[in-house]
Protein backbone atom coordinates (compact mmCIF):
# COMPACT_ATOMS: atom_id res chain seq x y z
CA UNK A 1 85.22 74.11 -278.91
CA UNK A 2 81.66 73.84 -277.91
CA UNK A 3 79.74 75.56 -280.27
CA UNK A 4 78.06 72.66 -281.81
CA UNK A 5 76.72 70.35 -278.86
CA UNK A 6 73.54 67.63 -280.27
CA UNK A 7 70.26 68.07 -278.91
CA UNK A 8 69.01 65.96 -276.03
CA UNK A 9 68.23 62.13 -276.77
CA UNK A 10 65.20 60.84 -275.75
CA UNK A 11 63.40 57.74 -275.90
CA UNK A 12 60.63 58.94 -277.73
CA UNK A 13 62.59 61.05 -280.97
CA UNK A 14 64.00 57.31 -281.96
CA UNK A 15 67.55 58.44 -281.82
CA UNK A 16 68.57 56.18 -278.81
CA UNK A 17 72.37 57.12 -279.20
CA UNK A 18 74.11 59.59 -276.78
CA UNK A 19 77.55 60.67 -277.39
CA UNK A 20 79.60 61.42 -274.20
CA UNK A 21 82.72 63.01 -273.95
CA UNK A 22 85.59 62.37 -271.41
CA UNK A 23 87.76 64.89 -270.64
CA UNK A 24 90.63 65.60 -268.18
CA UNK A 25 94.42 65.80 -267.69
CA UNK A 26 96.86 63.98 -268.11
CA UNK A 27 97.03 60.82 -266.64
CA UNK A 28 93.90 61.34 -264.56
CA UNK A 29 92.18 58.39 -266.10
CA UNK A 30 90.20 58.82 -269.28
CA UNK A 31 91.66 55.64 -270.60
CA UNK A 32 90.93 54.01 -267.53
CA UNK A 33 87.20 54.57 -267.32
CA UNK A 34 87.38 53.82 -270.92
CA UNK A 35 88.08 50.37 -270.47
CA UNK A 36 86.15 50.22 -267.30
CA UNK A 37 82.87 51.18 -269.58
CA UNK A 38 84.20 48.78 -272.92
CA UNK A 39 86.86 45.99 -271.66
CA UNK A 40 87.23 46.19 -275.62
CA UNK A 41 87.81 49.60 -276.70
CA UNK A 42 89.17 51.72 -279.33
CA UNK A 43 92.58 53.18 -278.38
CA UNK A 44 95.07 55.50 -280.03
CA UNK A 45 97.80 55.09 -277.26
CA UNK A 46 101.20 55.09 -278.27
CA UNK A 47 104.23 54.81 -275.74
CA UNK A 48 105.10 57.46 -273.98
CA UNK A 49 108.06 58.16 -270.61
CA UNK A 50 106.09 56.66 -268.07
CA UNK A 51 104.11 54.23 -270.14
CA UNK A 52 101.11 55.25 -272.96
CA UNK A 53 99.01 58.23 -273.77
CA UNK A 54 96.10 58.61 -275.92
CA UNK A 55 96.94 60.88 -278.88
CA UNK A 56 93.65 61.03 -280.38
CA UNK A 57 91.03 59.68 -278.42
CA UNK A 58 89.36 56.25 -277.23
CA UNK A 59 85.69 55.16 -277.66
CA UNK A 60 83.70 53.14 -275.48
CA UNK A 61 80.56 51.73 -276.87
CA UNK A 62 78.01 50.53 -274.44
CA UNK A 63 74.25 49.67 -274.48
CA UNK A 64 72.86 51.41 -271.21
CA UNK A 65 69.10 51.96 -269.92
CA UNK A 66 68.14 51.76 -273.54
CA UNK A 67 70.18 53.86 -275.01
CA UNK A 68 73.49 53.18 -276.95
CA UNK A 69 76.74 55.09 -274.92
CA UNK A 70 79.24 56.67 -277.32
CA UNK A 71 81.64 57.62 -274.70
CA UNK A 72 85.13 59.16 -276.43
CA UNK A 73 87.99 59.62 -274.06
CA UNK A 74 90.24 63.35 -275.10
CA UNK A 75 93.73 63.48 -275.01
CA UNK A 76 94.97 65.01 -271.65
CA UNK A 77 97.57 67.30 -272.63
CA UNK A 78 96.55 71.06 -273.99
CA UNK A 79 98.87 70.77 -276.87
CA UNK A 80 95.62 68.02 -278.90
CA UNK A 81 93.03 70.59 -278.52
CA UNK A 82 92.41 70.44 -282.39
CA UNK A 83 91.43 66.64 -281.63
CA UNK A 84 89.45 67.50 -278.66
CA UNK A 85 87.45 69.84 -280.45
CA UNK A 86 87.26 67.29 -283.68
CA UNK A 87 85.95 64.59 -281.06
CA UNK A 88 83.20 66.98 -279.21
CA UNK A 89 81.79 67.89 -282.17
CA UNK A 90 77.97 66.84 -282.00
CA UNK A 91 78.88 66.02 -278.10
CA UNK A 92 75.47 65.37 -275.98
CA UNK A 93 77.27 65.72 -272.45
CA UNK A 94 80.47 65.88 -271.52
CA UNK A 95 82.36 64.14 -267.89
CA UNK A 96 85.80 65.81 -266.60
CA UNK A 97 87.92 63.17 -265.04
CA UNK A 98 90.02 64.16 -262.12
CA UNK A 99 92.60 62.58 -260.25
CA UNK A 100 91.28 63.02 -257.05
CA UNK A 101 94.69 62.77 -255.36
CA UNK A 102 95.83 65.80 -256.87
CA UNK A 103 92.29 67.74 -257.05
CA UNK A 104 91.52 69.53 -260.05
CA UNK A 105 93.95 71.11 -262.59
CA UNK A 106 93.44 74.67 -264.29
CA UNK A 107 93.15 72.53 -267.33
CA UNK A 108 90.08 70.71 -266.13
CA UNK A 109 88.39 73.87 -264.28
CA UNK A 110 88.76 75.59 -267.88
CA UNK A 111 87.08 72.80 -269.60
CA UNK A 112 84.48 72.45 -267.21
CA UNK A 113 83.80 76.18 -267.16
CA UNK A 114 83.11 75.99 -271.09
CA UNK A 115 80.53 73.10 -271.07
CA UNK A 116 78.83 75.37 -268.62
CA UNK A 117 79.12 78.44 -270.48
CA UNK A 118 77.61 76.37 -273.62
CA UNK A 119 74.92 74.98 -271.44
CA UNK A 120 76.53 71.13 -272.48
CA UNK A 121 75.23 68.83 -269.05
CA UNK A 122 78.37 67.58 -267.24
CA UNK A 123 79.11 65.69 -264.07
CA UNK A 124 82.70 65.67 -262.73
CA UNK A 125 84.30 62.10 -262.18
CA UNK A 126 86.60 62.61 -259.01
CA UNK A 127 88.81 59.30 -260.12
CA UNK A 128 91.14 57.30 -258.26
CA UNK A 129 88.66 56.87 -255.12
CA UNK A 130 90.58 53.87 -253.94
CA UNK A 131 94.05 55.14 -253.44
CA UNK A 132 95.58 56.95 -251.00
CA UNK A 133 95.37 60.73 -250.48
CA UNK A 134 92.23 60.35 -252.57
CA UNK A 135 90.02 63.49 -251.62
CA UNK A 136 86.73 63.99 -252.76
CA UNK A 137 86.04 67.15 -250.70
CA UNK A 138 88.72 68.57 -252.55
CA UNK A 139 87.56 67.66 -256.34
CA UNK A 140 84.04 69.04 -255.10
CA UNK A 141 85.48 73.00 -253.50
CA UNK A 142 87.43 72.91 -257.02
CA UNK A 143 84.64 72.40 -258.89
CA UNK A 144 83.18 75.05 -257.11
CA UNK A 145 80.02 73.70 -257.14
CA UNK A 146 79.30 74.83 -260.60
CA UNK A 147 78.92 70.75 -261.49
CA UNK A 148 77.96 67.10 -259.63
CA UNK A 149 80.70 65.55 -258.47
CA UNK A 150 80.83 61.71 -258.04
CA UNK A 151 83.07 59.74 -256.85
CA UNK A 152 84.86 57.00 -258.97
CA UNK A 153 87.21 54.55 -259.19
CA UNK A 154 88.42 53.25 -262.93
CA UNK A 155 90.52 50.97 -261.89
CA UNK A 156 87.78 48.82 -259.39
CA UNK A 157 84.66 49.73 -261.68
CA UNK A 158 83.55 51.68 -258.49
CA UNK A 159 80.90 54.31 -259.12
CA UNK A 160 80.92 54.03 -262.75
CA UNK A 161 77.99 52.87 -263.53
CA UNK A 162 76.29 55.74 -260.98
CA UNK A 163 77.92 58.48 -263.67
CA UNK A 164 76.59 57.23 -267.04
CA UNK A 165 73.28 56.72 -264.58
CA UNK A 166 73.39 60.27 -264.53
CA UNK A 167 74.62 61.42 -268.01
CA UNK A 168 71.85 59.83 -269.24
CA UNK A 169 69.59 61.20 -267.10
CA UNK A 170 71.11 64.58 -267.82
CA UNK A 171 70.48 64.03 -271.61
CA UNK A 172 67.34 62.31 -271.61
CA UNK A 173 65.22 64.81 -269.69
């Protein structure tokens, strides 16, 4: 799915855009920090049981420390992984977003593990910070280290801003 990640933005190469992508299971917040990034994003949520899921993907368009955020939120369950790889392609860094109150899923440790393997820079977003049962010790022994782990929460706006901070740090270097 990886196989075609974009080279690092920098401010000097005059291509100020970085294209993020959000990943995670579902219901774990992708939408969420969506929103929190672009109050007016694009969606493709249609209704679903317990309320909406994306089906596509969401985009959040931001202007950040100079450079312009292309951040696209992935469907959560496994059965859209043609439009998760459609979305990644030309990705410069990717963020898996965990529900902190249940700790990782395999889902999200497999992602994760690929942007690794492809050398893509990735932070973990250990979501959902401000409810209870919330554990970021958890999301961090799941992650097994392998990534940086911050601790967010989509719903307040909480430690948002700290992850793009770093994404674009991650790509810009």
């Amino acid at each position: 799915m990886f196989e075609n990640p974009a080279h690092r933005a920098g401010p000097c190469d005059g291509d100020h855009r970085i294209k993020v992508v959000a990943f995670g299971s579902y219901h774990s917040g992708k939408t969420s920090l969506i929103r929190c990034i672009d109050p007016d994003p694009i969606t493709t949520e249609v209704k679903s049981g317990n309320g909406t899921t994306t089906v596509a993907f969401d985009l959040a368009i931001k202007e950040h420390r100079g450079f312009r955020l292309y951040v696209y939120g992935t469907p959560g369950q496994e059965r859209f992984d043609v439009a998760r790889e459609v979305v990644s392609f030309g990705l410069h860094a990717g963020v898996v977003v965990v529900d902190s109150t249940r700790g990782m899923t395999n889902f999200e440790k497999l992602i994760l593990s690929e942007l690794r393997k492809h050398g893509i820079p990735c932070v973990v977003a250990a979501n959902k910070q401000d409810l209870p049962g919330a554990s970021l010790d958890k999301v961090r022994a799941d992650a097994g280290g392998f990534c940086e782990v911050y601790p967010v929460s989509a719903r307040t706006g909480e430690g948002v801003g700290t992850v793009l901070d770093r994404l674009v740090d991650l790509v810009a270097r």
